[in-house]
PDB file of N, CA and C in Angstrom:
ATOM      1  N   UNK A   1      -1.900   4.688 -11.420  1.00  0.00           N
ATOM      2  CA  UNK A   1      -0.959   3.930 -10.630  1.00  0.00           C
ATOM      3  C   UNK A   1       0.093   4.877 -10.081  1.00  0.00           C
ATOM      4  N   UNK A   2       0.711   4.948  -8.759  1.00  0.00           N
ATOM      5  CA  UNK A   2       1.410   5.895  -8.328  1.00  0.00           C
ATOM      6  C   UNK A   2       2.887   5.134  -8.387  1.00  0.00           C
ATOM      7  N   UNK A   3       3.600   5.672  -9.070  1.00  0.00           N
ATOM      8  CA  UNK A   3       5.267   5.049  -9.203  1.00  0.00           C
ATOM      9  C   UNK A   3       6.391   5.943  -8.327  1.00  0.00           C
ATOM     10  N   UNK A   4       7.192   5.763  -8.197  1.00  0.00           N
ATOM     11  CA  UNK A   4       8.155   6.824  -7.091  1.00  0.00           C
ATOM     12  C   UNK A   4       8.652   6.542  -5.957  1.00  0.00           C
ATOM     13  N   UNK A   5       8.968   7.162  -5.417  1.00  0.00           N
ATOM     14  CA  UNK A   5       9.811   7.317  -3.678  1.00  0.00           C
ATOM     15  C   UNK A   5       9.917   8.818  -3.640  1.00  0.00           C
ATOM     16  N   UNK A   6       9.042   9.029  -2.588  1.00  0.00           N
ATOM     17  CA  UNK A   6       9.080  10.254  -1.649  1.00  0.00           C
ATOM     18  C   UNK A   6       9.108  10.257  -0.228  1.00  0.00           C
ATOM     19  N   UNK A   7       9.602  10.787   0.349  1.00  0.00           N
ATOM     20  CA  UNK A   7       9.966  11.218   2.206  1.00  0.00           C
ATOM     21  C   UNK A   7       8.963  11.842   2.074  1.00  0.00           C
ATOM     22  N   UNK A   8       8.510  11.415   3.220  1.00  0.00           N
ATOM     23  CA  UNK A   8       7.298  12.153   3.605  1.00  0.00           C
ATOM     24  C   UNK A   8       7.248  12.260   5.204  1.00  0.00           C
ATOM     25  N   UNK A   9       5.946  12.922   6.241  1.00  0.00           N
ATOM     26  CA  UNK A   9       6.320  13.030   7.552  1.00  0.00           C
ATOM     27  C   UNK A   9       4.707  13.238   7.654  1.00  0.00           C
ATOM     28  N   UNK A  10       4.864  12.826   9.105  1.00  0.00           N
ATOM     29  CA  UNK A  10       3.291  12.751  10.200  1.00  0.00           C
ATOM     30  C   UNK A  10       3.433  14.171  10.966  1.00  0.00           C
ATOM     31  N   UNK A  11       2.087  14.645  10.634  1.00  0.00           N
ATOM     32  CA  UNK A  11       2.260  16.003  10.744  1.00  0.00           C
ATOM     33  C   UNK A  11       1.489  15.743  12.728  1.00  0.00           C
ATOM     34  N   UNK A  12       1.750  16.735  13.582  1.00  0.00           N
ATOM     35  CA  UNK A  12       1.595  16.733  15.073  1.00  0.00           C
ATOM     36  C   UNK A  12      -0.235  15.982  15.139  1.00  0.00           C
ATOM     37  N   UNK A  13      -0.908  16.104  14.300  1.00  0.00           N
ATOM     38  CA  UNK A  13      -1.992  15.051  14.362  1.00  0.00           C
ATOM     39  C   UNK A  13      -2.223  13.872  13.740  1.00  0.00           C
ATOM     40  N   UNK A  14      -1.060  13.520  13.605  1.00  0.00           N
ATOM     41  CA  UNK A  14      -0.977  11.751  12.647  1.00  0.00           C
ATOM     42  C   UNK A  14      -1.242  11.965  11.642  1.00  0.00           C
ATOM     43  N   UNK A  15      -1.567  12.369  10.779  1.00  0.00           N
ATOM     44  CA  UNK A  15      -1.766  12.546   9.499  1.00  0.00           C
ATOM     45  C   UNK A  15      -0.740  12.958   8.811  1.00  0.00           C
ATOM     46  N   UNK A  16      -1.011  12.046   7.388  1.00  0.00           N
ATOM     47  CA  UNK A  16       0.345  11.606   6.757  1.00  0.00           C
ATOM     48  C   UNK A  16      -0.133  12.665   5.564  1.00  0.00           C
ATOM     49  N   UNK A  17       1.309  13.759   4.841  1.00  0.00           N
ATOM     50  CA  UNK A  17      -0.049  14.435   3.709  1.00  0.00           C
ATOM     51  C   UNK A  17       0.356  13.263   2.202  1.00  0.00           C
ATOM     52  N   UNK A  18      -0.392  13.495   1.260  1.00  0.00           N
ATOM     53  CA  UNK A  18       0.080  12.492  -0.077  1.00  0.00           C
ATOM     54  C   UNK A  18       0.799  13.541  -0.709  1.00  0.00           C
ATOM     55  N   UNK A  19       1.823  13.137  -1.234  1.00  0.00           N
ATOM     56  CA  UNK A  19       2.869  14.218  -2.100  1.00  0.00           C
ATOM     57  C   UNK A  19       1.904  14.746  -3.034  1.00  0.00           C
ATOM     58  N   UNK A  20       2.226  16.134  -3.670  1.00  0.00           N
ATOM     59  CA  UNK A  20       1.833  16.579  -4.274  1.00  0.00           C
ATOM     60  C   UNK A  20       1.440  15.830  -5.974  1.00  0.00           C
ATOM     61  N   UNK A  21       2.886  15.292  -6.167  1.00  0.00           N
ATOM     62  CA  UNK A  21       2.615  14.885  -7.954  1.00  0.00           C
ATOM     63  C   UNK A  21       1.754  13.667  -7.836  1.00  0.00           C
ATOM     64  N   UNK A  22       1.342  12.950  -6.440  1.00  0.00           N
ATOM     65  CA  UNK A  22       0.169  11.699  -6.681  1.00  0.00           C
ATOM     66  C   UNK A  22      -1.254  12.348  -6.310  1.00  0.00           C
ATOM     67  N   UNK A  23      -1.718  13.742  -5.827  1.00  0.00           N
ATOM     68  CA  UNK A  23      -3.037  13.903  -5.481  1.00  0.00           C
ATOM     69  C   UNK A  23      -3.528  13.647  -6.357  1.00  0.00           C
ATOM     70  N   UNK A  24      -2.674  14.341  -7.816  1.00  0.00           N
ATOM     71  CA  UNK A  24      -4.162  14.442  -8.810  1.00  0.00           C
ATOM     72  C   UNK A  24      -4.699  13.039  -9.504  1.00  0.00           C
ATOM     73  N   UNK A  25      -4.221  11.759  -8.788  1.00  0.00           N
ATOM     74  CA  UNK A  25      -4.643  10.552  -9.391  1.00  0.00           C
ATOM     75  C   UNK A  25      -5.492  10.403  -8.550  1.00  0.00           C
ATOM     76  N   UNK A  26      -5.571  10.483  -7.409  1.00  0.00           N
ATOM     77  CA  UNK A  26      -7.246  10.702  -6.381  1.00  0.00           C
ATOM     78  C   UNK A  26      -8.384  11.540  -7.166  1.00  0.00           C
ATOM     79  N   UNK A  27      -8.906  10.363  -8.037  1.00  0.00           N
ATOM     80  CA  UNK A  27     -10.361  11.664  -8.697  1.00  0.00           C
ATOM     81  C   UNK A  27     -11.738  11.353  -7.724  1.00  0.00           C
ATOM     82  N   UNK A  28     -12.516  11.666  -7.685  1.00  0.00           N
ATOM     83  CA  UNK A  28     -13.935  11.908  -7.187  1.00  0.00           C
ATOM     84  C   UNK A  28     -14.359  10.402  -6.925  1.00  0.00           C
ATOM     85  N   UNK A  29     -14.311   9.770  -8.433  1.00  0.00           N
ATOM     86  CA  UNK A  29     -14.477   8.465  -8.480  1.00  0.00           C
ATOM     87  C   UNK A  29     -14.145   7.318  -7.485  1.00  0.00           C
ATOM     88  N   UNK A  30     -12.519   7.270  -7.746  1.00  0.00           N
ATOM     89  CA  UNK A  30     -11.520   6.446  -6.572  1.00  0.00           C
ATOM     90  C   UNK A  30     -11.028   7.120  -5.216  1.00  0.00           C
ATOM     91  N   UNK A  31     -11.849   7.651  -4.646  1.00  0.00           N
ATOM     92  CA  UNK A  31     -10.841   8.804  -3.711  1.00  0.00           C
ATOM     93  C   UNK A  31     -10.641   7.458  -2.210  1.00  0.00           C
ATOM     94  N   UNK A  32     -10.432   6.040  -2.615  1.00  0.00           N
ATOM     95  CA  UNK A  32      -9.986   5.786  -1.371  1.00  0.00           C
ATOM     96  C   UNK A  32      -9.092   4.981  -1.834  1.00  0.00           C
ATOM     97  N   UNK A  33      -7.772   4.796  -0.788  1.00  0.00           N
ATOM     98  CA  UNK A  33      -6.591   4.676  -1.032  1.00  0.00           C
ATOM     99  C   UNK A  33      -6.064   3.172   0.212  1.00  0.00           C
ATOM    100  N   UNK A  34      -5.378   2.697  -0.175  1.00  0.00           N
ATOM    101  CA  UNK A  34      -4.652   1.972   0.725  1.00  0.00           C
ATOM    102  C   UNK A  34      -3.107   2.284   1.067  1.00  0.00           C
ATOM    103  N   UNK A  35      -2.717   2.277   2.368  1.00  0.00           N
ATOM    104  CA  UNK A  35      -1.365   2.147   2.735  1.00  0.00           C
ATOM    105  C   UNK A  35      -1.167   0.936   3.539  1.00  0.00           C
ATOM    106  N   UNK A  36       0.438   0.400   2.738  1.00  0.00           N
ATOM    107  CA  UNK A  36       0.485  -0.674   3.937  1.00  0.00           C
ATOM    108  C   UNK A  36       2.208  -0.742   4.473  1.00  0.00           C
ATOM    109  N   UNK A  37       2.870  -1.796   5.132  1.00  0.00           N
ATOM    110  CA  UNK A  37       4.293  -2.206   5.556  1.00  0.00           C
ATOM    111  C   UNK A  37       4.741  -2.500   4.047  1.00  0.00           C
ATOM    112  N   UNK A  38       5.687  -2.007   4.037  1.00  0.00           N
ATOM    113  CA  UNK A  38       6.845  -2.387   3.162  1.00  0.00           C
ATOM    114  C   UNK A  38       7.988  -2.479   3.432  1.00  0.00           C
ATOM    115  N   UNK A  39       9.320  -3.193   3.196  1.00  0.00           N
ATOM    116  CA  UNK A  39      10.305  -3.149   3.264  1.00  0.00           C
ATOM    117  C   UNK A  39      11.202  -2.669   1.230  1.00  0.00           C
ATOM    118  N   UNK A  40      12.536  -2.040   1.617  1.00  0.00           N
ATOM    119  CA  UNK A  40      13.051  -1.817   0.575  1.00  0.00           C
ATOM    120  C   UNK A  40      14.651  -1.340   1.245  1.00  0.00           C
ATOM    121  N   UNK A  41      15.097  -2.448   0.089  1.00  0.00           N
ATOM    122  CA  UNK A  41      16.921  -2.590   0.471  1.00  0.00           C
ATOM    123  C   UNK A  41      16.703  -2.500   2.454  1.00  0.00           C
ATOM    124  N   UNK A  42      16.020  -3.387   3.154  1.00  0.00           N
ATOM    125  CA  UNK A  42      16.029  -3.222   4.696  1.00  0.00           C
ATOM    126  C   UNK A  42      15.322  -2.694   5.520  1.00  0.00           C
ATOM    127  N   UNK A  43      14.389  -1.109   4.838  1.00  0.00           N
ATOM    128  CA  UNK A  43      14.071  -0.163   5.554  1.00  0.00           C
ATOM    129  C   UNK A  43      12.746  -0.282   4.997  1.00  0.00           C
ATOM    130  N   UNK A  44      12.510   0.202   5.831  1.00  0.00           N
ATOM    131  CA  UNK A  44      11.139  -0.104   6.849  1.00  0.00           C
ATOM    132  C   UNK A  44      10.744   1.235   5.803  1.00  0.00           C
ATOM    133  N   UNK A  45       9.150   1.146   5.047  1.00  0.00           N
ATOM    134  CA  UNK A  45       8.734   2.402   4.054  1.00  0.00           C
ATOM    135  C   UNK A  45       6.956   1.927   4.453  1.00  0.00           C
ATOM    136  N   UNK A  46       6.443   2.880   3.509  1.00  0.00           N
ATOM    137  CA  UNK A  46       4.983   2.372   3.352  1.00  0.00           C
ATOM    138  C   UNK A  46       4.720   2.788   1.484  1.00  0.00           C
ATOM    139  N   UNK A  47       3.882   1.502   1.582  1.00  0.00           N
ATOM    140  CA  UNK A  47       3.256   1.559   0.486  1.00  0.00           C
ATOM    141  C   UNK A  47       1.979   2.172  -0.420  1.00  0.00           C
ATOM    142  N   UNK A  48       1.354   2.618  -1.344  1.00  0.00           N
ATOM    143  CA  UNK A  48       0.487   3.814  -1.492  1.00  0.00           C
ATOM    144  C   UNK A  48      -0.409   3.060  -2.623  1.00  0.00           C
ATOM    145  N   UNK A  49      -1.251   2.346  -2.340  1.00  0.00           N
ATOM    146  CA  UNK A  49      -2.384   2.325  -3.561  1.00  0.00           C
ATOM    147  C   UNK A  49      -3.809   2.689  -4.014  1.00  0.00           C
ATOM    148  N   UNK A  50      -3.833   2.687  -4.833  1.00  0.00           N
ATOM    149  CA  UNK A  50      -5.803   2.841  -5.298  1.00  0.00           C
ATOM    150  C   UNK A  50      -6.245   1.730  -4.964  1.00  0.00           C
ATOM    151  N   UNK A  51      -7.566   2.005  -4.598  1.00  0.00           N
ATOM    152  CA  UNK A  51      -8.230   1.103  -4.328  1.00  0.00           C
ATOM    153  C   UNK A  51      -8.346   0.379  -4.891  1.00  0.00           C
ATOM    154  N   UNK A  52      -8.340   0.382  -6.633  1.00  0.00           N
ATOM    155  CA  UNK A  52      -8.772  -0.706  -8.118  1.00  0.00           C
ATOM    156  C   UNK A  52      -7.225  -1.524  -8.002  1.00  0.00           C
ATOM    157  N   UNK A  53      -6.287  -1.081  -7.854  1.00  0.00           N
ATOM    158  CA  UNK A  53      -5.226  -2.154  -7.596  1.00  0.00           C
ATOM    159  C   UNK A  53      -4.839  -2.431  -6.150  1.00  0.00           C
ATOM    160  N   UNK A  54      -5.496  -2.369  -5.136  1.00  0.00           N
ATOM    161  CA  UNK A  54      -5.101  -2.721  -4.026  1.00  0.00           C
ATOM    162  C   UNK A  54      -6.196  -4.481  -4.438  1.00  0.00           C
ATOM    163  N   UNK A  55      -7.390  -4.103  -4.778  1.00  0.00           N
ATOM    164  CA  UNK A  55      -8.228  -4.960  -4.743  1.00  0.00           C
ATOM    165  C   UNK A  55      -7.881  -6.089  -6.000  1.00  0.00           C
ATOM    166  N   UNK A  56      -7.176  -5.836  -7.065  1.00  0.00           N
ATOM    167  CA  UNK A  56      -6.611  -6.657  -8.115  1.00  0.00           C
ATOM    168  C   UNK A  56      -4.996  -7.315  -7.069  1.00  0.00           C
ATOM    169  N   UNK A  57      -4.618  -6.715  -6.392  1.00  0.00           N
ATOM    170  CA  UNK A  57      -4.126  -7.493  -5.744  1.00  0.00           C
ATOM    171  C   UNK A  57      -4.047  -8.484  -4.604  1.00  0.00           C
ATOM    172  N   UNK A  58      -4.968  -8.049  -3.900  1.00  0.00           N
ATOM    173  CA  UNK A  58      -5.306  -9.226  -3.387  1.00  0.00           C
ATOM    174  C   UNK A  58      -6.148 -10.295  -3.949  1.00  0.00           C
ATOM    175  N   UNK A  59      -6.604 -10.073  -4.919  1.00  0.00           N
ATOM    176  CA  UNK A  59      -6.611 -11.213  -5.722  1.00  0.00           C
ATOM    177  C   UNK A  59      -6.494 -11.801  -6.608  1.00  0.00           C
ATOM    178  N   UNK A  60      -4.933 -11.647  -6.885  1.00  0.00           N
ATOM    179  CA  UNK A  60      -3.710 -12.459  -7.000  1.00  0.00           C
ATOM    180  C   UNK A  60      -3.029 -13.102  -6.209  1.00  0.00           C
ATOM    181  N   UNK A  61      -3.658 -12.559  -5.024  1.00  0.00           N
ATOM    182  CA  UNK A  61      -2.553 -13.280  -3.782  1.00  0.00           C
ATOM    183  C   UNK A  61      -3.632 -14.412  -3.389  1.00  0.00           C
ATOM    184  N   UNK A  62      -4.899 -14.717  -3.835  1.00  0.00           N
ATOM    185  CA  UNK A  62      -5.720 -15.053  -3.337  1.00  0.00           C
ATOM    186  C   UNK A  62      -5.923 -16.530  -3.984  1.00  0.00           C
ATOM    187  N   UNK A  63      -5.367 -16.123  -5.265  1.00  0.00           N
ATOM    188  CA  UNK A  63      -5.356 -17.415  -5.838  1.00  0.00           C
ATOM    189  C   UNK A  63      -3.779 -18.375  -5.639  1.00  0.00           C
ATOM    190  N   UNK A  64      -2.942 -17.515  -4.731  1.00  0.00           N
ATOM    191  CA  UNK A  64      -1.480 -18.386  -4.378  1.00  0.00           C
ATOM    192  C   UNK A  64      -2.376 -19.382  -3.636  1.00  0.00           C
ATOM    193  N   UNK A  65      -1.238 -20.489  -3.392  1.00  0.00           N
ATOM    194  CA  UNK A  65      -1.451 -21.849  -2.443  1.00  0.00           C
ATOM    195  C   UNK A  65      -1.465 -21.054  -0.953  1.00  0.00           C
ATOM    196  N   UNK A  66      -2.377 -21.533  -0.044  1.00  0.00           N
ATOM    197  CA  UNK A  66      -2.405 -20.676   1.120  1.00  0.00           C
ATOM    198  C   UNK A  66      -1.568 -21.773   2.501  1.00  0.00           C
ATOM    199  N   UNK A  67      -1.043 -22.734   1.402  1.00  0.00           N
ATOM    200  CA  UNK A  67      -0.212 -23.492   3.158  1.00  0.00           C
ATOM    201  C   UNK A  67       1.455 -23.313   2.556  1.00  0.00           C
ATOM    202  N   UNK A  68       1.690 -22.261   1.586  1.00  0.00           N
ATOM    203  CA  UNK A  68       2.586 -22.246   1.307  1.00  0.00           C
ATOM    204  C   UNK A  68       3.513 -20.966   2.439  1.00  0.00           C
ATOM    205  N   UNK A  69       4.398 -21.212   3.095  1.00  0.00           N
ATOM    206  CA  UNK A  69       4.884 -19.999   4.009  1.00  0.00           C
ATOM    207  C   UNK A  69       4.809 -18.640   3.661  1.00  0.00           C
ATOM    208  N   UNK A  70       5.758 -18.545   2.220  1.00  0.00           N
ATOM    209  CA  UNK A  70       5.994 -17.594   2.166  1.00  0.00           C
ATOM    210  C   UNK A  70       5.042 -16.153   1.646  1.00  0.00           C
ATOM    211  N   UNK A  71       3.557 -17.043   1.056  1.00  0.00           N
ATOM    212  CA  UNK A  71       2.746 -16.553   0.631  1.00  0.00           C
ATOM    213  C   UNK A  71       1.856 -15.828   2.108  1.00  0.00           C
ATOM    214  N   UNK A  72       1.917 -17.071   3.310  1.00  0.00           N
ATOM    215  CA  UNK A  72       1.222 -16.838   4.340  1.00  0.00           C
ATOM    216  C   UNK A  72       1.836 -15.473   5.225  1.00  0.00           C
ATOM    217  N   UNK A  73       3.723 -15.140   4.782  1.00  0.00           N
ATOM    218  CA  UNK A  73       3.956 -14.330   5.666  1.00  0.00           C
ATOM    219  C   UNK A  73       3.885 -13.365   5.058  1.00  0.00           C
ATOM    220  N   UNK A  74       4.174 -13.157   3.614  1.00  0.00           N
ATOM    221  CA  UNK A  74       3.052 -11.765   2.849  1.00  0.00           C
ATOM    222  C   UNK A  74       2.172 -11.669   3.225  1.00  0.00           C
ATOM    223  N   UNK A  75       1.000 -12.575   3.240  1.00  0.00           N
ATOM    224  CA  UNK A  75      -0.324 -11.875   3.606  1.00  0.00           C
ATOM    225  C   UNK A  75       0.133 -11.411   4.851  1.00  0.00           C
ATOM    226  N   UNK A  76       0.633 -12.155   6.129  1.00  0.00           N
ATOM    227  CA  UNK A  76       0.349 -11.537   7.192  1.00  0.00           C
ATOM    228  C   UNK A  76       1.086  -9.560   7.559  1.00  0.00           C
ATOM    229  N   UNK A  77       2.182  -9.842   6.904  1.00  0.00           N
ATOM    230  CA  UNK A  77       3.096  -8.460   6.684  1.00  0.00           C
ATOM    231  C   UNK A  77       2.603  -7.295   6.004  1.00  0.00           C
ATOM    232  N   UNK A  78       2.257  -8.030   4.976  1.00  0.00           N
ATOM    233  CA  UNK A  78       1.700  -7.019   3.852  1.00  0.00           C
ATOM    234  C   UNK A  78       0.430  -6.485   3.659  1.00  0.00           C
ATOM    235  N   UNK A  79      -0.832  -7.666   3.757  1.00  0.00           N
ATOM    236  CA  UNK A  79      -1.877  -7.228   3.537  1.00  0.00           C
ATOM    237  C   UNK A  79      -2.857  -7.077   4.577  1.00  0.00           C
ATOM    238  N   UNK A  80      -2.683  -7.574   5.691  1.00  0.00           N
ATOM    239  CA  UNK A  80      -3.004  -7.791   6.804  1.00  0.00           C
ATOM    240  C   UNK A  80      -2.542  -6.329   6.912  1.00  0.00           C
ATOM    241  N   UNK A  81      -1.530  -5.401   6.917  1.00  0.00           N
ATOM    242  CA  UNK A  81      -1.351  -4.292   7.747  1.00  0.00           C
ATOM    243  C   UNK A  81      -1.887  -3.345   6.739  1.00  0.00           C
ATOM    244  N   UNK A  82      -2.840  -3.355   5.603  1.00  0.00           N
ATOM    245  CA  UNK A  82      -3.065  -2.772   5.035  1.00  0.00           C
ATOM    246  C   UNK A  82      -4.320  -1.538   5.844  1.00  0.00           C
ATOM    247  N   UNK A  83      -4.137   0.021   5.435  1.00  0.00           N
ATOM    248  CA  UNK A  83      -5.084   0.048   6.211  1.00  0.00           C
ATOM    249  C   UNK A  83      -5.754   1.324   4.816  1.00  0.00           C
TER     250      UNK A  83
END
């Protein structure tokens, strides 16, 4: 699981690099990752997961009520921009 806050930057070909102290949780096994929109205290960040908890989370979100708003504008913010 990757815990933290790091600045990070898009290098002149879009590519984002992963900080150093989270590569070594990318093993052979899991090497695909999700980023998505986040907000924190206002500002606009992105978020960094493994694939084994990107996928345990969406379904948790999966079992929320789906005519409920606030669940609908997470998905659309959050997981929807997942890429």
């Amino acid at each position: 699981m990757f815990r933290g806050r790091f600045e990070c930057s898009v290098d002149e070909k879009g590519r984002l690099q992963i900080p150093v102290g989270y590569r070594h949780q990318v093993t052979d096994e899991e090497d695909q990752f999700f980023i998505t929109n986040s907000l924190y205290r206002h500002k606009k960040c992105l978020d960094l997961f493994l694939s084994s908890s990107w996928y345990s989370l969406e379904k948790r979100v999966a079992r929320l009520p789906n005519f409920n708003r606030a669940v609908q504008d997470f998905q659309r913010f959050y997981l929807a921009s997942a890429q």
